[in-house]
Protein backbone atom coordinates (compact mmCIF):
# COMPACT_ATOMS: atom_id res chain seq x y z
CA UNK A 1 141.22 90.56 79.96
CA UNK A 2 138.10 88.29 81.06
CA UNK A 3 134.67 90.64 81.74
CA UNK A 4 133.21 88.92 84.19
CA UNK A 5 129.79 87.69 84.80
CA UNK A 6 128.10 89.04 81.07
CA UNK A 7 125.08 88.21 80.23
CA UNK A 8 124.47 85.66 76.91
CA UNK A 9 120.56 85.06 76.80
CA UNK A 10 117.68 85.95 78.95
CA UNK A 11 114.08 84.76 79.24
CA UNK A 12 112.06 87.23 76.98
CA UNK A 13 109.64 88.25 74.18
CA UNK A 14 111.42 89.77 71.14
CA UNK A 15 109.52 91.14 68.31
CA UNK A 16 111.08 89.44 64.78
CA UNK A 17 109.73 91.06 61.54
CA UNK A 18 106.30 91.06 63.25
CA UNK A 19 106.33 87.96 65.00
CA UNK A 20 106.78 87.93 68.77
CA UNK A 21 108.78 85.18 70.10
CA UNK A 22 109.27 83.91 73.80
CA UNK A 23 112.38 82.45 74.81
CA UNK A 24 111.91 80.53 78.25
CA UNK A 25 113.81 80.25 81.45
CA UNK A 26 112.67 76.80 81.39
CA UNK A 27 114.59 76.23 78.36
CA UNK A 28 117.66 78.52 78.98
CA UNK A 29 118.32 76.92 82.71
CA UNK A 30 119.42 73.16 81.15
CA UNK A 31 122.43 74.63 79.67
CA UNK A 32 123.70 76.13 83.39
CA UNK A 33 126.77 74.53 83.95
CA UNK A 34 127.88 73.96 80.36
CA UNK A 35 131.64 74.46 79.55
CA UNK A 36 131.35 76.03 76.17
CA UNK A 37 134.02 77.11 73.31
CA UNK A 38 135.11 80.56 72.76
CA UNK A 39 135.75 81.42 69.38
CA UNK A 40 137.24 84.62 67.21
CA UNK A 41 134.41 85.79 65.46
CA UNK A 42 131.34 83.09 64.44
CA UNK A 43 132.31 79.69 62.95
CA UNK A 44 130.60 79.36 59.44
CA UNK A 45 127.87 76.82 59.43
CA UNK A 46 127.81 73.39 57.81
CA UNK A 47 125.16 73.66 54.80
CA UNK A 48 124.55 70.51 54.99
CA UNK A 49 124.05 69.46 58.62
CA UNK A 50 123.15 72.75 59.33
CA UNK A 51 125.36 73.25 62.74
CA UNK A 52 128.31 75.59 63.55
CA UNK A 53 131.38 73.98 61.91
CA UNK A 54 134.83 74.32 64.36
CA UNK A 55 136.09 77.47 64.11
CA UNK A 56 139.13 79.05 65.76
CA UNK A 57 139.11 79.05 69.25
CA UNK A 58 140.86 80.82 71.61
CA UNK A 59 139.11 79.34 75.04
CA UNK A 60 136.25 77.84 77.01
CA UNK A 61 133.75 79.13 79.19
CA UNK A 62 131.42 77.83 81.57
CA UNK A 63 127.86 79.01 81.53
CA UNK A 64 126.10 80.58 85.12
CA UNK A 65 122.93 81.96 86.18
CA UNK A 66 123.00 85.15 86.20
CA UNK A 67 123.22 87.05 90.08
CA UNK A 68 119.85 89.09 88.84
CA UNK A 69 116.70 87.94 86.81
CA UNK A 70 116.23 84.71 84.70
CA UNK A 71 119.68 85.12 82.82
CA UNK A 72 122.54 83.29 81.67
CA UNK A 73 125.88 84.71 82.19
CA UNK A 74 129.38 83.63 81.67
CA UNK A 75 133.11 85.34 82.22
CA UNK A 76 134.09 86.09 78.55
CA UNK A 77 137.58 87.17 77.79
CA UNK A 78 137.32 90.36 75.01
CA UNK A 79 140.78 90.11 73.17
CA UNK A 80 139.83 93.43 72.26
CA UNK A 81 136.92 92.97 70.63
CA UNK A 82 134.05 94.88 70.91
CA UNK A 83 131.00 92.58 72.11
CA UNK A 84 130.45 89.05 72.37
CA UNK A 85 127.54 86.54 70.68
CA UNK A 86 125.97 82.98 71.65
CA UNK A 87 125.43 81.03 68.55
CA UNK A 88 122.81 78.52 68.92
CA UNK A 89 120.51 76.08 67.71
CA UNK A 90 116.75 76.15 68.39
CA UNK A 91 113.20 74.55 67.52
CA UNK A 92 110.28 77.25 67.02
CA UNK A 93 106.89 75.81 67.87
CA UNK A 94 103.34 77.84 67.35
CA UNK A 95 102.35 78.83 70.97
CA UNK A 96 100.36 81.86 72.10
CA UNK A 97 100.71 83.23 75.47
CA UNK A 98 101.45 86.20 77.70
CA UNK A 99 104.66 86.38 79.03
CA UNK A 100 105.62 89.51 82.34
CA UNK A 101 103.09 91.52 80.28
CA UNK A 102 104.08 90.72 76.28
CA UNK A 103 102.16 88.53 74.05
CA UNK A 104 104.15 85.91 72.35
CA UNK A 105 102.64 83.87 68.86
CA UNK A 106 105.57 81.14 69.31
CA UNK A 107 107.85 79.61 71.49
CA UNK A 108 111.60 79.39 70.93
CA UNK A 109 113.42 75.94 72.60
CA UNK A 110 116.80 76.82 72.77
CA UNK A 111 118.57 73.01 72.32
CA UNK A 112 122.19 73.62 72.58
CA UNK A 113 124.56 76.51 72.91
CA UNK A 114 127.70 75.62 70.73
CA UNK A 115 129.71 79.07 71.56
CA UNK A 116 130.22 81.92 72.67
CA UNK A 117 131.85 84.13 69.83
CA UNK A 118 134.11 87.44 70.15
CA UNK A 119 133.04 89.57 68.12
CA UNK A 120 133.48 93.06 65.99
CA UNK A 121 130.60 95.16 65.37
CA UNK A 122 128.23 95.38 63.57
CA UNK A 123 127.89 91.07 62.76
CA UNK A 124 130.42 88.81 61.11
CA UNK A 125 129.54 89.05 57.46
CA UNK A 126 130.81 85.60 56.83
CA UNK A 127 127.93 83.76 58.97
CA UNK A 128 125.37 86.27 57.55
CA UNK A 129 126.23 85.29 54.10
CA UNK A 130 126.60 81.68 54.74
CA UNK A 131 123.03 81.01 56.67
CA UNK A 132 121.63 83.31 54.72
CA UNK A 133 121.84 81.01 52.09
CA UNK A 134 118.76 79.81 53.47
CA UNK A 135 116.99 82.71 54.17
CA UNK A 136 118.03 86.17 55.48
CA UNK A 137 118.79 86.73 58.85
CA UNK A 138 115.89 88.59 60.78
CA UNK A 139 117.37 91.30 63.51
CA UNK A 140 115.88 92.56 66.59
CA UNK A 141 117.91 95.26 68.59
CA UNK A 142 117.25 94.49 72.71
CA UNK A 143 119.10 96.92 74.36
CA UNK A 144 122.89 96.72 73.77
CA UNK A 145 122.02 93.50 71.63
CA UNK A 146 121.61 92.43 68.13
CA UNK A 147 119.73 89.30 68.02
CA UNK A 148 119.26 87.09 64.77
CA UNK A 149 117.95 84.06 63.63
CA UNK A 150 117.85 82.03 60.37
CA UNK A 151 114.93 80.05 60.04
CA UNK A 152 115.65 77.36 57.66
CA UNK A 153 118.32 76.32 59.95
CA UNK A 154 117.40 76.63 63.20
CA UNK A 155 119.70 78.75 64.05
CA UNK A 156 120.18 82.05 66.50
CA UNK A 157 122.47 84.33 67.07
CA UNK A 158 122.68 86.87 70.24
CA UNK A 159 125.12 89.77 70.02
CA UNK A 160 126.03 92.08 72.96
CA UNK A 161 128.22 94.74 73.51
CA UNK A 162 130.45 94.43 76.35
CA UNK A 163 128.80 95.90 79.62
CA UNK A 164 130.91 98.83 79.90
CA UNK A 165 131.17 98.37 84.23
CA UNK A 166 132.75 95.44 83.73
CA UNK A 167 135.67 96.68 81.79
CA UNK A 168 139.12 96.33 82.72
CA UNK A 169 140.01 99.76 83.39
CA UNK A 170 137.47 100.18 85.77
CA UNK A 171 138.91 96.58 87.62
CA UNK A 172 135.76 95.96 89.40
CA UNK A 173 135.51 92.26 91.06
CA UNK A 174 132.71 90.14 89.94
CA UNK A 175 128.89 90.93 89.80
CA UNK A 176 128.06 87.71 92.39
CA UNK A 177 130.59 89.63 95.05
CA UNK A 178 129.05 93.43 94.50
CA UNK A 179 125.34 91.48 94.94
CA UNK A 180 126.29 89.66 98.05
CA UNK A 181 128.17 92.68 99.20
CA UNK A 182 125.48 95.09 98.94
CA UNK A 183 123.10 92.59 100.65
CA UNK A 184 124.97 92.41 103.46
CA UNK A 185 125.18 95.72 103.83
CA UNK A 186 121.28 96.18 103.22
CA UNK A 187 120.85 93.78 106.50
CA UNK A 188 123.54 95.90 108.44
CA UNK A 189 121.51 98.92 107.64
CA UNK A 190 118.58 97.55 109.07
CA UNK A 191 119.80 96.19 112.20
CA UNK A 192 121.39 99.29 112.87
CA UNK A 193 118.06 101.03 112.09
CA UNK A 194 116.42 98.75 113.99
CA UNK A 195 118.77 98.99 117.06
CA UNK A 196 118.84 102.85 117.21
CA UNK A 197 114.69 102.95 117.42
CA UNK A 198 115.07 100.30 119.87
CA UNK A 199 117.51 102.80 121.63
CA UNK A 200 115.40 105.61 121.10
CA UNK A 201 112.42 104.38 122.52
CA UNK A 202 114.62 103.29 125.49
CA UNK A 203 115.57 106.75 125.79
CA UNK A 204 111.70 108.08 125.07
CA UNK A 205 110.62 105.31 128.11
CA UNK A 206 113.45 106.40 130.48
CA UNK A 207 112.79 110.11 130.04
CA UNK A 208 108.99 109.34 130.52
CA UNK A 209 110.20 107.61 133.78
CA UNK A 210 112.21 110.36 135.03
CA UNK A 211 109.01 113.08 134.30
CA UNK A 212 106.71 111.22 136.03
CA UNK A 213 108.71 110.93 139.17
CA UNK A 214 109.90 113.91 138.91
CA UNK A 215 106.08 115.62 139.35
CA UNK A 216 104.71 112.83 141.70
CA UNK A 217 108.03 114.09 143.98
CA UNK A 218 106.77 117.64 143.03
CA UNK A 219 103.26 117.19 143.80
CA UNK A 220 103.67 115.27 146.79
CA UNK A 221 106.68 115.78 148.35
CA UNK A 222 106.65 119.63 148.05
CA UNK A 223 102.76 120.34 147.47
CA UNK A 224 103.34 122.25 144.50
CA UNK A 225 99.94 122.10 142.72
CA UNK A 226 99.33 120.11 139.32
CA UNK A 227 98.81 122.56 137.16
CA UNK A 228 102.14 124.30 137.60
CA UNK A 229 103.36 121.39 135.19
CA UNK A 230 100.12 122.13 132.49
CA UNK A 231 102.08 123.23 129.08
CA UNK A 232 105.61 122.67 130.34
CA UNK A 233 108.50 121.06 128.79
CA UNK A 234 109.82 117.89 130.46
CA UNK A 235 113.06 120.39 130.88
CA UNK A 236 111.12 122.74 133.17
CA UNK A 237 109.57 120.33 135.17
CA UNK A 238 112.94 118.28 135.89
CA UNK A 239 114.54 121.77 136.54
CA UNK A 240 112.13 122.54 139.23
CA UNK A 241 112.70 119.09 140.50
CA UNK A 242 116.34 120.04 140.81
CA UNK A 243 115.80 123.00 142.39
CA UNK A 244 113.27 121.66 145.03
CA UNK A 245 115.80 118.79 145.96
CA UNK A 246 118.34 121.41 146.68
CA UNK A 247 116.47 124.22 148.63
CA UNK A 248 115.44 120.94 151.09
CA UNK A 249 118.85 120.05 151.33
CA UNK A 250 119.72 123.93 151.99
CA UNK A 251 116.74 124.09 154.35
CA UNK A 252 117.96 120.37 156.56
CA UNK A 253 121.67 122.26 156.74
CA UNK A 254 120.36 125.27 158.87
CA UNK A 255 120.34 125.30 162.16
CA UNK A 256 117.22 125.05 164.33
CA UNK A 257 117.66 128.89 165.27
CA UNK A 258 117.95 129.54 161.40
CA UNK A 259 115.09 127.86 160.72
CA UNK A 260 113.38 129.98 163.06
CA UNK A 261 114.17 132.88 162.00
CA UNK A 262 113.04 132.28 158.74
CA UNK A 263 115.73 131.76 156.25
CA UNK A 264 113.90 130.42 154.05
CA UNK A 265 110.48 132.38 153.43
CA UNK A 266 108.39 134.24 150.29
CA UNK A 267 105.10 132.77 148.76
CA UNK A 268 103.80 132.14 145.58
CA UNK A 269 104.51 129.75 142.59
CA UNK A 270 105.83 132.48 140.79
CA UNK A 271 109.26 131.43 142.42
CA UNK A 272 109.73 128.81 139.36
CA UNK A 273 111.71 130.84 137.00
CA UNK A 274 111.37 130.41 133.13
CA UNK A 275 114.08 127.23 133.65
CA UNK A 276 111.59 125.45 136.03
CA UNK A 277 114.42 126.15 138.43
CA UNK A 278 113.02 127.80 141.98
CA UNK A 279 114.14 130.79 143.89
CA UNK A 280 115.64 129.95 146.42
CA UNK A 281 114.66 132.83 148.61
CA UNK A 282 110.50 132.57 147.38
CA UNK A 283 109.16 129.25 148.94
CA UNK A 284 107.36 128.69 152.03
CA UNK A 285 108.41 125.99 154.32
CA UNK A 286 105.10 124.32 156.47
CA UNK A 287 105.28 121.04 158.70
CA UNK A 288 109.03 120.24 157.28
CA UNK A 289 107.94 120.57 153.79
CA UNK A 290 108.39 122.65 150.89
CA UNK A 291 105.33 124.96 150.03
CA UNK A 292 104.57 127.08 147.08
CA UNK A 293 100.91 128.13 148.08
């Protein structure tokens, strides 16, 4: 089963035995691109031209920026192994420096990645014995990785464990498609967020609308004074609007000897109930229009 998209080396500041070492982006980016072996456990190294001899193999893989951060990443089959580890060779040069934060005293230039090794944890005993030869390996745990180096030779080794969401039981597609997936969705979310306020205030300006005409019809169609609308809700005032409209519909229906009679009569504004509606036996009409004196 190939775990996709794992991470093999970062851009970082490890502490080893009391000496903090950068790795750079700048150096870890040349290698994007590179098809590189995949080997059952670490190849011994040659003592004499100090470099990873051949190893078995068992595939290839090509090496990716990672979706996230300044990373590498590759798609690593596990053969049920427990982790995975870059071997590599490297130059250390003196260099001080602040790195996101992290003081560095030297510089590691990473000059070629020769595998990518399936491994059993803890480290391949073989490879510790043979470069430490030269001079015991120096370990720094980073997370859910064992890094090491050898410093006679040049050389560095990166374990991980595999990143337990990418497992196949899980079955989850690749890293790049959850990213692009989930950014997609992020701008969906938004436009929808931004096309409901847009709605809203659509709603907010229409209801607005309807209020205002609603008490300029009040106030000067009916003469109902101003400050029967002071402190009411925009559902009182367009209930009294309703009401008005249909006592002067009422009040055109009636006949002229109807009208005379007074149908329609009663004073006061008290004839807006608590609904803003109005009763339709408690208005006044004068010169054709509704009055609430």
């Amino acid at each position: 089963m190939v775990f996709k998209t794992q991470p093999i080396a970062r851009a970082t500041v490890l502490n080893y035995n009391g000496k903090r070492v950068l790795k750079k982006w700048e150096s870890l980016k040349n290698f994007i691109g590179k098809k590189v072996r995949v080997t059952n456990e670490h190849p011994s190294v040659d003592p004499l031209s100090h470099t990873f001899t051949k190893g078995e193999e068992v595939s290839s893989t090509t090496l990716k920026k990672c979706p996230v951060a300044d990373q590498l990443c590759a798609d690593i089959p596990n053969h049920e192994k427990e982790g995975y580890s870059i071997g590599y060779e490297y130059e250390e040069i003196p260099e001080s420096g602040i790195y996101e934060g992290q003081p560095y005293d030297a510089v590691r230039i990473v000059k070629n990645i020769d595998h990518v090794a399936l491994v059993s944890l803890p480290r391949d005993a073989n490879l510790v014995k043979v470069a430490g030869d030269s001079e015991s390996g120096i370990e720094i745990q980073d997370g859910n990785c064992s890094v090491y180096i050898y410093p006679n030779y040049g050389i560095g080794i990166d374990t991980f464990q595999f990143n337990g969401i990418f497992k196949a039981d899980v079955k989850m597609p690749e890293l790049e498609e959850i990213t692009a997936a989930l950014e997609a969705e992020k701008v969906k979310t938004a436009k929808l967020a931004a096309d409901n306020q847009k709605f809203q205030d659509t709603l907010l300006a229409i209801e607005k609308r309807t209020i205002d005409v609603a008490i300029d019809s009040m106030e000067k169609q009916y003469d109902i004074k101003p400050d029967t609308w002071e402190g009411k809700t925009p559902e009182f005032i367009k209930g009294a609007r309703f009401g008005a409209d249909a006592i002067a519909k009422r009040y055109e229906a009636l006949s002229l000897s109807e009208r005379a009679q007074g149908a329609l009569t009663g004073a006061g504004q008290d004839g807006l109930d608590e609904g803003g509606y109005l009763d339709i036996n408690r208005v006044v009409w004068k010169d054709g229009k509704l009055s609430l004196p």
